[in-house]
Structures are given as C-alpha cells and as structure tokens.
N, C-alpha and C. Protein backbone atom coordinates (compact mmCIF):
# COMPACT_ATOMS: atom_id res chain seq x y z
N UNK A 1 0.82 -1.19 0.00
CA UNK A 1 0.00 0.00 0.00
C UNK A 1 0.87 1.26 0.00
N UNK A 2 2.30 1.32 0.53
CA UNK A 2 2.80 2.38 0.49
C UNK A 2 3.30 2.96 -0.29
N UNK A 3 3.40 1.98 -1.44
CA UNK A 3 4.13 2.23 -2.49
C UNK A 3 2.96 2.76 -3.60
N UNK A 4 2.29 2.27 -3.47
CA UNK A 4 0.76 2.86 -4.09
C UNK A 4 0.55 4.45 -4.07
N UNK A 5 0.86 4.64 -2.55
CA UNK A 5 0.75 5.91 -1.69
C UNK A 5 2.43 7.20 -2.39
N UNK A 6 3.25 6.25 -2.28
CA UNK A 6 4.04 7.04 -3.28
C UNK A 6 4.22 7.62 -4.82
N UNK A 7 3.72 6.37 -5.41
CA UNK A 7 3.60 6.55 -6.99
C UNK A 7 2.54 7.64 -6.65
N UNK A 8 1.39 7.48 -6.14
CA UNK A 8 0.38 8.49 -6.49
C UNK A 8 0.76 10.18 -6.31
N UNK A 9 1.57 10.19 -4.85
CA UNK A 9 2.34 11.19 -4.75
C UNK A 9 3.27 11.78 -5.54
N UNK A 10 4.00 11.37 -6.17
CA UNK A 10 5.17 11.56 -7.26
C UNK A 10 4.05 11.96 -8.73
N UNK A 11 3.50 11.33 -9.18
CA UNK A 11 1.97 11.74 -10.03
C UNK A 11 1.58 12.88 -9.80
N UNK A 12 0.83 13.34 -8.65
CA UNK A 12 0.37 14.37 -8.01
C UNK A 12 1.74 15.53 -8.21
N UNK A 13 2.61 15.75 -7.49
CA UNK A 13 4.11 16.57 -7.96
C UNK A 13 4.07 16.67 -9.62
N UNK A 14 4.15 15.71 -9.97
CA UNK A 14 4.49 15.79 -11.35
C UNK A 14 3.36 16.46 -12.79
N UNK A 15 2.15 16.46 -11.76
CA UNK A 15 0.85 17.10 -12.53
C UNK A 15 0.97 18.06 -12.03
N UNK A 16 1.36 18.39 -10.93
CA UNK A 16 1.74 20.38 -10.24
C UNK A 16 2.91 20.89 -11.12
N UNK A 17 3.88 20.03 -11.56
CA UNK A 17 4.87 20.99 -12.38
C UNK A 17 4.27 21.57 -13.45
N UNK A 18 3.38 20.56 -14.26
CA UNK A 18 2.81 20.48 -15.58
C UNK A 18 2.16 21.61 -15.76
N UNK A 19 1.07 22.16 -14.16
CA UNK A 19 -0.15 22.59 -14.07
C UNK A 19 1.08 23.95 -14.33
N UNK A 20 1.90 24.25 -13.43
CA UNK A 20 2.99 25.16 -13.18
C UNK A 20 3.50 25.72 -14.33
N UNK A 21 4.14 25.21 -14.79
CA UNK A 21 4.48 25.51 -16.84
C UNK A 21 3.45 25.79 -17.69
N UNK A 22 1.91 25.35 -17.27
CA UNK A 22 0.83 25.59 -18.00
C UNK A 22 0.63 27.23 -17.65
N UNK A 23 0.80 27.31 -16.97
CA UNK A 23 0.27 28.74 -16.29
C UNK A 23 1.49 29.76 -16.33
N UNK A 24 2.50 29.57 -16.55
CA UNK A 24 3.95 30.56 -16.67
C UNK A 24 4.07 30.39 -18.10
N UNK A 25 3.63 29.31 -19.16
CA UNK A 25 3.62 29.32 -20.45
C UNK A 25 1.96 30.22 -21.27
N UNK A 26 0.78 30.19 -20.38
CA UNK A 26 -0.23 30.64 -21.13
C UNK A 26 -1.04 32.12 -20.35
N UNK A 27 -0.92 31.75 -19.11
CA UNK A 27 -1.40 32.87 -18.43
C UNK A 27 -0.57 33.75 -17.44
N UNK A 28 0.53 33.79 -17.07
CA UNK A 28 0.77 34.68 -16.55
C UNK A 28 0.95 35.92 -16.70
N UNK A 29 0.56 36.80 -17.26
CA UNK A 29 0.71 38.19 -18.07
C UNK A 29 -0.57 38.78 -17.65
N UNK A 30 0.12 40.20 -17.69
CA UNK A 30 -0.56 41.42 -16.89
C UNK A 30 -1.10 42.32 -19.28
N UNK A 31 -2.49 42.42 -18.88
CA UNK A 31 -3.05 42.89 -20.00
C UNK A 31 -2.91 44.52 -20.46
N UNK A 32 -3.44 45.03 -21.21
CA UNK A 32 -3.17 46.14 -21.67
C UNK A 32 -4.09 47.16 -20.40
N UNK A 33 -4.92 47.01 -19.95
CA UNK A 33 -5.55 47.77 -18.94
C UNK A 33 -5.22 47.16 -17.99
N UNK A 34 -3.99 46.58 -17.47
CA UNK A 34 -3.21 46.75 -16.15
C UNK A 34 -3.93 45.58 -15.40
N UNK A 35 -4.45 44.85 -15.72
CA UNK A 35 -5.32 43.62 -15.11
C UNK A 35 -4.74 42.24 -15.28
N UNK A 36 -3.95 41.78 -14.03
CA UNK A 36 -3.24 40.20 -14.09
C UNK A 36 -4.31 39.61 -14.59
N UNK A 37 -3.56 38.65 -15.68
CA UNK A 37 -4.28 37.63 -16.18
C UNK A 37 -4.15 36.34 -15.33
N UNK A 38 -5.14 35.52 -14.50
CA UNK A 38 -4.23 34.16 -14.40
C UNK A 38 -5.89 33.29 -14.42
N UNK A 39 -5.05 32.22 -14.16
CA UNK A 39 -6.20 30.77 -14.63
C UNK A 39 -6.33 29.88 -13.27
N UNK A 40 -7.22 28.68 -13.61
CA UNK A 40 -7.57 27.98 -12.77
C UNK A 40 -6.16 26.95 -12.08
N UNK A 41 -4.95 27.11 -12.89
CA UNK A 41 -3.92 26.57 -13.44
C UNK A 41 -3.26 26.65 -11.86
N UNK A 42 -2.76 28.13 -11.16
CA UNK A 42 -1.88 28.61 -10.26
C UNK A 42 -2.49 27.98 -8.94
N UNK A 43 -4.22 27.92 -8.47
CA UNK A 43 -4.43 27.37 -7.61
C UNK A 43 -4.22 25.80 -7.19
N UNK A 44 -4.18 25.39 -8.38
CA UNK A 44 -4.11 24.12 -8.97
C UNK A 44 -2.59 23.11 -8.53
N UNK A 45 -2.01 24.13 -8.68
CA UNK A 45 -0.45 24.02 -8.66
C UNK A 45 -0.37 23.70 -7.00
N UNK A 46 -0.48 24.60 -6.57
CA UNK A 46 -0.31 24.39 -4.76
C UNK A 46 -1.77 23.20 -4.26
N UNK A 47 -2.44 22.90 -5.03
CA UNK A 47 -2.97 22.12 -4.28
C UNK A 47 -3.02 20.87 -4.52
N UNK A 48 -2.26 20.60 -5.93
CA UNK A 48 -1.61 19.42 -6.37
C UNK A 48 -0.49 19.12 -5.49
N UNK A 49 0.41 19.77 -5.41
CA UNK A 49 1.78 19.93 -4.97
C UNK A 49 1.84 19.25 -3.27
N UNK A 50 0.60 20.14 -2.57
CA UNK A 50 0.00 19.90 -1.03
C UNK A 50 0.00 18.44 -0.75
N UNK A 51 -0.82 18.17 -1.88
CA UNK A 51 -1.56 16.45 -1.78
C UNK A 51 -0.33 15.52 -2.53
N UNK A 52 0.45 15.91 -3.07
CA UNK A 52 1.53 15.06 -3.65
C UNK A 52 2.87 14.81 -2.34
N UNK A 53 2.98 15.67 -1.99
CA UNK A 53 3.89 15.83 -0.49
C UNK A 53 3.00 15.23 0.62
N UNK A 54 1.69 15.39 0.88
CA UNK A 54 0.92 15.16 2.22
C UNK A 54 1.25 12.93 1.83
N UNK A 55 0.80 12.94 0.28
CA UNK A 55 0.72 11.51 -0.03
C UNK A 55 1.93 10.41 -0.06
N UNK A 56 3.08 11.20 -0.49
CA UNK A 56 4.57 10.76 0.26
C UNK A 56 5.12 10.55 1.51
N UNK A 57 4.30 11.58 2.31
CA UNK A 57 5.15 11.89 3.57
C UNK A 57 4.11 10.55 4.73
N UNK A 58 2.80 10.12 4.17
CA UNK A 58 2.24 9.41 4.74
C UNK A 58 2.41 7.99 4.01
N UNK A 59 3.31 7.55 2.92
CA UNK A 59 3.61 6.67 2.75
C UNK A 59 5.32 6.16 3.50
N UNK A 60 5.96 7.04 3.49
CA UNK A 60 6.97 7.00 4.56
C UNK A 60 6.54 6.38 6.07
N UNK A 61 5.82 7.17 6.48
CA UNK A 61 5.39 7.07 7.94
C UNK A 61 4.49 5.30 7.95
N UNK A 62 4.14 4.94 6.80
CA UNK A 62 3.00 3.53 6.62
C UNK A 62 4.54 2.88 6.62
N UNK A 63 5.49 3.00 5.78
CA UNK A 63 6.37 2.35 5.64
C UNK A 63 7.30 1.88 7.45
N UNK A 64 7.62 3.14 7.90
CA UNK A 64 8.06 3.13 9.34
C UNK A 64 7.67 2.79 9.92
N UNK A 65 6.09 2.42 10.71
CA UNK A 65 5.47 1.68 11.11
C UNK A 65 5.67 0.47 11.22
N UNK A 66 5.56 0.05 10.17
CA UNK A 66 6.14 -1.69 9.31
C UNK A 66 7.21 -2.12 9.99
C-alpha cells in the first residue's frame, strides 16, 4: 500500500509541475488595462503539490510503522 501511496504522490508533484508551466507558459501576463491575467492553473499548482507531499510523507510514515 505504500508504495501505491508514493507513486500516487510523485503523479500528483508531477501534474503540479505540468499545471505550473501551463500557467507561466499561457497565463501569466498582466493585459493592456493593467489587469493580471491568471487561470484555474496557479491554484491548482499548490494544491496538487499539497496532496503530492501530504501523499509521500504518509507513505513513509506507513512504511516506518512496518
């Protein structure tokens, strides 16, 4: 199971970089009337990122247990 718990974590990280480059490649830019542009992309990023670390750090701890 912990290893389950890792791959999914490493997944999760690895869809936050994606989400991360999506959003520094399409939306980050400030428009002609002075108004940041950004997307669903940036929240996305930290809360992928959250659950990719929270899902590692509790496959460690399943592992230590053991």
């Amino acid at each position: 199971m912990d290893s389950k718990l890792r791959i999914s974590g490493f997944i999760a990280l690895v869809l936050a970089g994606l989400s991360w480059l999506s959003e520094t490649a399409f939306y980050d830019d400030v428009d002609a009337n002075g108004v940041l542009q950004e997307s669903f992309f940036l929240p996305l990023t930290f809360i992928l990122a959250a659950l990719g670390l929270v899902l590692i750090f509790v496959s460690l701890w399943v592992k230590r247990r053991k």
